[in-house]
Protein backbone atom coordinates (compact mmCIF):
# COMPACT_ATOMS: atom_id res chain seq x y z
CA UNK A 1 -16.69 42.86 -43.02
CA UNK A 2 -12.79 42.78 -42.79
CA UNK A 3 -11.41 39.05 -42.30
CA UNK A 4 -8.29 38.79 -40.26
CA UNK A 5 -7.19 35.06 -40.08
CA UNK A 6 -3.92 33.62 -37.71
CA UNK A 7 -2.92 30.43 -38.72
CA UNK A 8 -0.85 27.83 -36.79
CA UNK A 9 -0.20 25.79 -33.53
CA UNK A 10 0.21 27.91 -31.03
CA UNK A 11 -2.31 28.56 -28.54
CA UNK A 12 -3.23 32.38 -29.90
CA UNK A 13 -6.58 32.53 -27.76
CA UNK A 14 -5.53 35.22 -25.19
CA UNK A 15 -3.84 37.69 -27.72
CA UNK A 16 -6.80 37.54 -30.55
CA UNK A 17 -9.02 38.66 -27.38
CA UNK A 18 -6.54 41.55 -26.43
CA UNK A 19 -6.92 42.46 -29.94
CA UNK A 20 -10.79 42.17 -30.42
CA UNK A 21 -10.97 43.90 -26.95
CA UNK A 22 -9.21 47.21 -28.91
CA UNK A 23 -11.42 46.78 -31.72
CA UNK A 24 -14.29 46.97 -29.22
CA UNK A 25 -13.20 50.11 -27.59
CA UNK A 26 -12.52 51.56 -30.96
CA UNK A 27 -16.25 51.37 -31.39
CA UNK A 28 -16.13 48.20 -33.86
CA UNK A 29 -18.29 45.23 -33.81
CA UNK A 30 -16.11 42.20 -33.42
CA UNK A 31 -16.92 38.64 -34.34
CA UNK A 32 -13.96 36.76 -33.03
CA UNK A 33 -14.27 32.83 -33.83
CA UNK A 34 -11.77 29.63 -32.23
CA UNK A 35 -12.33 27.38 -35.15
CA UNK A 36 -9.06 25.32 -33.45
CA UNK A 37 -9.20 21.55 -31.91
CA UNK A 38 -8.13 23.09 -28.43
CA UNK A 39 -10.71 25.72 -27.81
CA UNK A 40 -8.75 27.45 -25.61
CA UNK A 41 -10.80 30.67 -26.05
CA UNK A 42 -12.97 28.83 -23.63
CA UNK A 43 -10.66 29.20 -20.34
CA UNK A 44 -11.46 33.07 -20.58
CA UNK A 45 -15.03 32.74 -20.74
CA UNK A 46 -17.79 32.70 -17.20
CA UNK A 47 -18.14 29.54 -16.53
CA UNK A 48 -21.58 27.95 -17.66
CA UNK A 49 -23.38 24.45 -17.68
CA UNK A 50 -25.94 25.31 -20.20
CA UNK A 51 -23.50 26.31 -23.26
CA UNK A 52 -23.73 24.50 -26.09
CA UNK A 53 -21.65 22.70 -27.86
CA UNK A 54 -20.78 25.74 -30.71
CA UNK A 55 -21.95 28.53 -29.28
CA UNK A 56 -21.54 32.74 -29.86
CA UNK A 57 -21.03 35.18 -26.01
CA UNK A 58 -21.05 38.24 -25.35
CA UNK A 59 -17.10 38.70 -23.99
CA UNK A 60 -15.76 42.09 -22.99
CA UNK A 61 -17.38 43.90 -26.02
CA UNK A 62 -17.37 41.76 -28.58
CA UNK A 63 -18.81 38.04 -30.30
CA UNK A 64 -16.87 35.32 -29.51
CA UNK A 65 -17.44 31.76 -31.46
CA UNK A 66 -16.56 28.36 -30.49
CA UNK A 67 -17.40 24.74 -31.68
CA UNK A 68 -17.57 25.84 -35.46
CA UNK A 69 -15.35 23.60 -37.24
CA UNK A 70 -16.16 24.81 -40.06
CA UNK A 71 -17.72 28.05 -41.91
CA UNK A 72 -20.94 26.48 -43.08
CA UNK A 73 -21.51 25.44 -39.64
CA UNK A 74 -20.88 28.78 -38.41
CA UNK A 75 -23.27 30.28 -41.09
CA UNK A 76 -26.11 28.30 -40.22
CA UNK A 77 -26.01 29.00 -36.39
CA UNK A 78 -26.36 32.69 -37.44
CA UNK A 79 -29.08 31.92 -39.92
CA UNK A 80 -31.18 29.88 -37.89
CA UNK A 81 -30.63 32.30 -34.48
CA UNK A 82 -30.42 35.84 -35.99
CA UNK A 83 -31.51 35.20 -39.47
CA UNK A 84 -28.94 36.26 -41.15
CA UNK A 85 -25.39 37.40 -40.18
CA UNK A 86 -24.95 40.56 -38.17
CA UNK A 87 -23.36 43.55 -39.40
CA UNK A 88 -19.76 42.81 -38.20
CA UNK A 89 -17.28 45.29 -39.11
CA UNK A 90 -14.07 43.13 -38.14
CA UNK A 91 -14.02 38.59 -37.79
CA UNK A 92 -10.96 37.18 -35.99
CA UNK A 93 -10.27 33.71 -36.76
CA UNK A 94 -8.32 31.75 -35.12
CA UNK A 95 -7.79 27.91 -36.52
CA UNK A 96 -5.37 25.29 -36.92
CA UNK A 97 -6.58 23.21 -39.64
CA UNK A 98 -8.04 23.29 -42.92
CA UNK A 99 -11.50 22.56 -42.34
CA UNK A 100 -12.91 26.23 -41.77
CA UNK A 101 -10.95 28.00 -44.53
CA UNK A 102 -9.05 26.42 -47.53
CA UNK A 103 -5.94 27.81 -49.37
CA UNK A 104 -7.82 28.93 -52.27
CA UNK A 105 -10.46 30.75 -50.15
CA UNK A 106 -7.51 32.56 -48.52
CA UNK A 107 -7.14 35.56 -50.94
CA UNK A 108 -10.67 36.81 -49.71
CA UNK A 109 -9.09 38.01 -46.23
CA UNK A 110 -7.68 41.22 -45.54
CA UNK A 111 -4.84 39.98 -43.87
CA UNK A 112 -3.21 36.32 -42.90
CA UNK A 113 -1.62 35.77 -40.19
CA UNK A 114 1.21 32.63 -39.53
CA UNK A 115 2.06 31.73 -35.99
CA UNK A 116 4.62 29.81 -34.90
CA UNK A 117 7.31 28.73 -32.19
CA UNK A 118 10.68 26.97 -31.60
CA UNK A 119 9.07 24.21 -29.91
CA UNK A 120 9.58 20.99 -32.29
CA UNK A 121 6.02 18.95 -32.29
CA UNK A 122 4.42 23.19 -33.13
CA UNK A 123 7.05 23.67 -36.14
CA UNK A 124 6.22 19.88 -37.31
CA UNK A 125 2.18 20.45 -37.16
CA UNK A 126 2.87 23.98 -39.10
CA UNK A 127 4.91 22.40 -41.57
CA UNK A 128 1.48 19.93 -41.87
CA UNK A 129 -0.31 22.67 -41.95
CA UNK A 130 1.32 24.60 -44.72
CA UNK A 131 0.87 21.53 -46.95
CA UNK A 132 -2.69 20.75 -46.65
CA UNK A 133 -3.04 24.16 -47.28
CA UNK A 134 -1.32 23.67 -50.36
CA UNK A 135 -0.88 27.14 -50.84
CA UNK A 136 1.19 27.14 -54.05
CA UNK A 137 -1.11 25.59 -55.50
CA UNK A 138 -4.38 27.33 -54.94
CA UNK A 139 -2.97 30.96 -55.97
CA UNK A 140 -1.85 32.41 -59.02
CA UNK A 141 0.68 34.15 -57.25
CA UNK A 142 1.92 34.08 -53.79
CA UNK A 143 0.24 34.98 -51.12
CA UNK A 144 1.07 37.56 -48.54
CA UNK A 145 1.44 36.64 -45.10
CA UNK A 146 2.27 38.39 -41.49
CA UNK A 147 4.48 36.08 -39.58
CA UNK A 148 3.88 35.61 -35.81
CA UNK A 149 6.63 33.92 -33.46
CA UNK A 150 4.52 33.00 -30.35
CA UNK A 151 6.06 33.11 -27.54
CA UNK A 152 9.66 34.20 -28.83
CA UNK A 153 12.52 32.74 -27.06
CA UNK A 154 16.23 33.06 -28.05
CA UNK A 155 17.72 29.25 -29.00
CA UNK A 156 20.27 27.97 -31.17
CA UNK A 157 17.45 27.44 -33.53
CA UNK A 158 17.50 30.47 -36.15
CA UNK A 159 14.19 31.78 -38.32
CA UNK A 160 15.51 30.72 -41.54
CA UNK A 161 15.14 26.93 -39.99
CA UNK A 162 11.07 28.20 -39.60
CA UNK A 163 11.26 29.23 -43.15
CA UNK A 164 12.80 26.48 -44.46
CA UNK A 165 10.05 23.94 -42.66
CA UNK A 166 7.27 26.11 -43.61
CA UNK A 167 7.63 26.00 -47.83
CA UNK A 168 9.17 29.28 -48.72
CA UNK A 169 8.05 29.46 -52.02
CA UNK A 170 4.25 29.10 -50.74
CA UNK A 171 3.93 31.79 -48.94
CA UNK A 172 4.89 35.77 -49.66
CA UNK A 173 6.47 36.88 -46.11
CA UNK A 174 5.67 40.33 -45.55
CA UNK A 175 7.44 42.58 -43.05
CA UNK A 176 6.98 43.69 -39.99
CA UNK A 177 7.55 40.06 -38.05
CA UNK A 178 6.19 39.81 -34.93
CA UNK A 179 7.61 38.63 -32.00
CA UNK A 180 5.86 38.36 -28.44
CA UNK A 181 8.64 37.01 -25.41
CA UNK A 182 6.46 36.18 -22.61
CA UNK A 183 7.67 36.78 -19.56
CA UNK A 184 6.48 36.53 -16.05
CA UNK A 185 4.24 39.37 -15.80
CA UNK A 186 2.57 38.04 -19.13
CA UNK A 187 2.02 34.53 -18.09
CA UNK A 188 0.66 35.98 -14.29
CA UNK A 189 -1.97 38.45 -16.10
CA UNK A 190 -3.43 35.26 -18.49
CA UNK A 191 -4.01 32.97 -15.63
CA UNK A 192 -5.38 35.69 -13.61
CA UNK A 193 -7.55 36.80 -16.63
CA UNK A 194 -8.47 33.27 -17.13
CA UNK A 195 -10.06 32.70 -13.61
CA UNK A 196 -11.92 35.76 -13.72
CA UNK A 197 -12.99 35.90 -16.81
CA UNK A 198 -11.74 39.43 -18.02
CA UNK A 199 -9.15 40.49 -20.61
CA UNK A 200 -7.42 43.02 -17.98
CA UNK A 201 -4.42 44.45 -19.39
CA UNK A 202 -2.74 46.45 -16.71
CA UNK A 203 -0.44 44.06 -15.66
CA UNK A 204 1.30 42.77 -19.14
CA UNK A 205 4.67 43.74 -20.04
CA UNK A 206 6.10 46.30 -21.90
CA UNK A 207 7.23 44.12 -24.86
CA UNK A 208 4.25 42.34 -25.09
CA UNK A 209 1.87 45.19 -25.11
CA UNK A 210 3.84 47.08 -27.65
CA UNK A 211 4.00 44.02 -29.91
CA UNK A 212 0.18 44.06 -29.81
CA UNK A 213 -0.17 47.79 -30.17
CA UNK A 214 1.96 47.03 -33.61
CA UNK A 215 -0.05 44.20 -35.17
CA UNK A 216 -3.04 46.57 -33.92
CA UNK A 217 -1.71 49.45 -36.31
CA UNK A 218 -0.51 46.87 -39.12
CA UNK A 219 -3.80 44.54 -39.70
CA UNK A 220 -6.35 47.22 -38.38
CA UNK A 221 -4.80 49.93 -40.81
CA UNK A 222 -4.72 52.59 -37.88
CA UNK A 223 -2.49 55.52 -37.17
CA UNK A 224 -0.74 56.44 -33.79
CA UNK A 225 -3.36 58.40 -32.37
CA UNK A 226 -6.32 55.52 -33.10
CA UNK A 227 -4.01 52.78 -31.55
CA UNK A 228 -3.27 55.19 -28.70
CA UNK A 229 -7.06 56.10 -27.93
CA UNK A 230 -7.81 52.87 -28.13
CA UNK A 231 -5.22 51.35 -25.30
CA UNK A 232 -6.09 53.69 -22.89
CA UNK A 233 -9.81 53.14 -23.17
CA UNK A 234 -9.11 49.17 -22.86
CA UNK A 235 -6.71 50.39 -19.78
CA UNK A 236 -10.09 52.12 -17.98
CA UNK A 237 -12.46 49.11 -18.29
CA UNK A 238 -13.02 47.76 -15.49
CA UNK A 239 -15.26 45.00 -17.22
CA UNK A 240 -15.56 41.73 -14.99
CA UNK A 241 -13.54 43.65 -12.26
């Protein structure tokens, strides 16, 4: 099973189902867990009185999981409901703490993921998060890392300020960066796909879809042609419509 995990403060809920939602159409079998103190993954899914408190859905193709704090929790559920864990191919995890996964368990995933903003209280919880983490530390070497800036805005605050807050000899910063502006159109299509309960993906923007298309080709390990199949089948579905 490939382990993708996306660190940090922002609330990442909506894009980590756009991207399980491509795995899904790709033919994968996605396990995509909200180990975070918001939950926000929750706002997307049907509303129901009888979910527990940590739970795994069914969600447009693939497993979502929320209310595991941590991975032993997580492992049990499985264990005690399906026996024993499910043949994933891909696990999304989305978390901003140190409970679920520790620094020195980091080196296991296929790819980490750092997200961040401009916005002052998210850069001084990732800077908190960096040092529980205590990545320099827990690895011979440095570790590699994607860097997310979620949503980008232009400001009088430059990148090298994020760097600077976020320990820049913990972390191995590997290129491309991704940045996601949100615009209108972007903020519209979440709400909407919030109160239906669908990851729709018509009505996003240009720069935000092709932001997501990358990050689909860079942690997936896909050409062109796989990233391409895979948009237009999400495109079709008409799940929850």
């Amino acid at each position: 099973m490939k382990q993708i995990v996306f660190f940090g403060a922002p609330d990442k809920s909506h894009l980590l189902l756009m991207l399980g939602k491509l795995l899904a159409t790709a033919g994968q079998r996605v396990l995509l867990v909200d180990s975070t103190f918001a939950q926000s993954v929750q706002a997307y899914l049907p509303d129901s009185e009888e979910r527990p408190a940590a739970f795994i859905t069914e969600f447009e193709g693939m497993d979502v999981a929320g209310g595991f704090i941590t991975f032993h929790q997580l492992d049990r559920y499985l264990k005690q409901t399906e026996g024993k864990w499910p043949q994933y191919d891909v696990m999304l995890l989305d978390t901003d703490h140190t409970e679920f996964v520790q620094g020195r368990e980091l080196s296991s995933f296929a790819h980490r993921v750092w997200c961040g903003s401009f916005e002052k209280l998210a850069l001084k919880k990732n800077a908190e998060l960096m040092r529980r983490l205590g990545l320099a530390q827990s690895a011979a070497k440095l570790l590699p890392f994607f860097k997310l800036v979620y949503p980008f805005v232009e400001s009088t605050m430059t990148e090298g300020y994020f760097d600077f807050l976020y320990m820049p000899d913990a972390a191995q910063w590997q290129e491309p960066v991704f940045r996601i502006p949100l615009d209108d159109r972007d903020v519209s299509a979440m709400i909407d796909n919030q109160h239906h309960s669908r990851i729709q993906v018509k009505k996003l923007s240009g720069s935000y879809v092709r932001t997501v298309l990358s990050m689909a080709r860079t942690l997936f390990d896909w050409d062109r042609r796989t990233v391409k199949t895979a948009w237009k089948r999400a495109r079709r579905d008409r799940r929850g419509t």
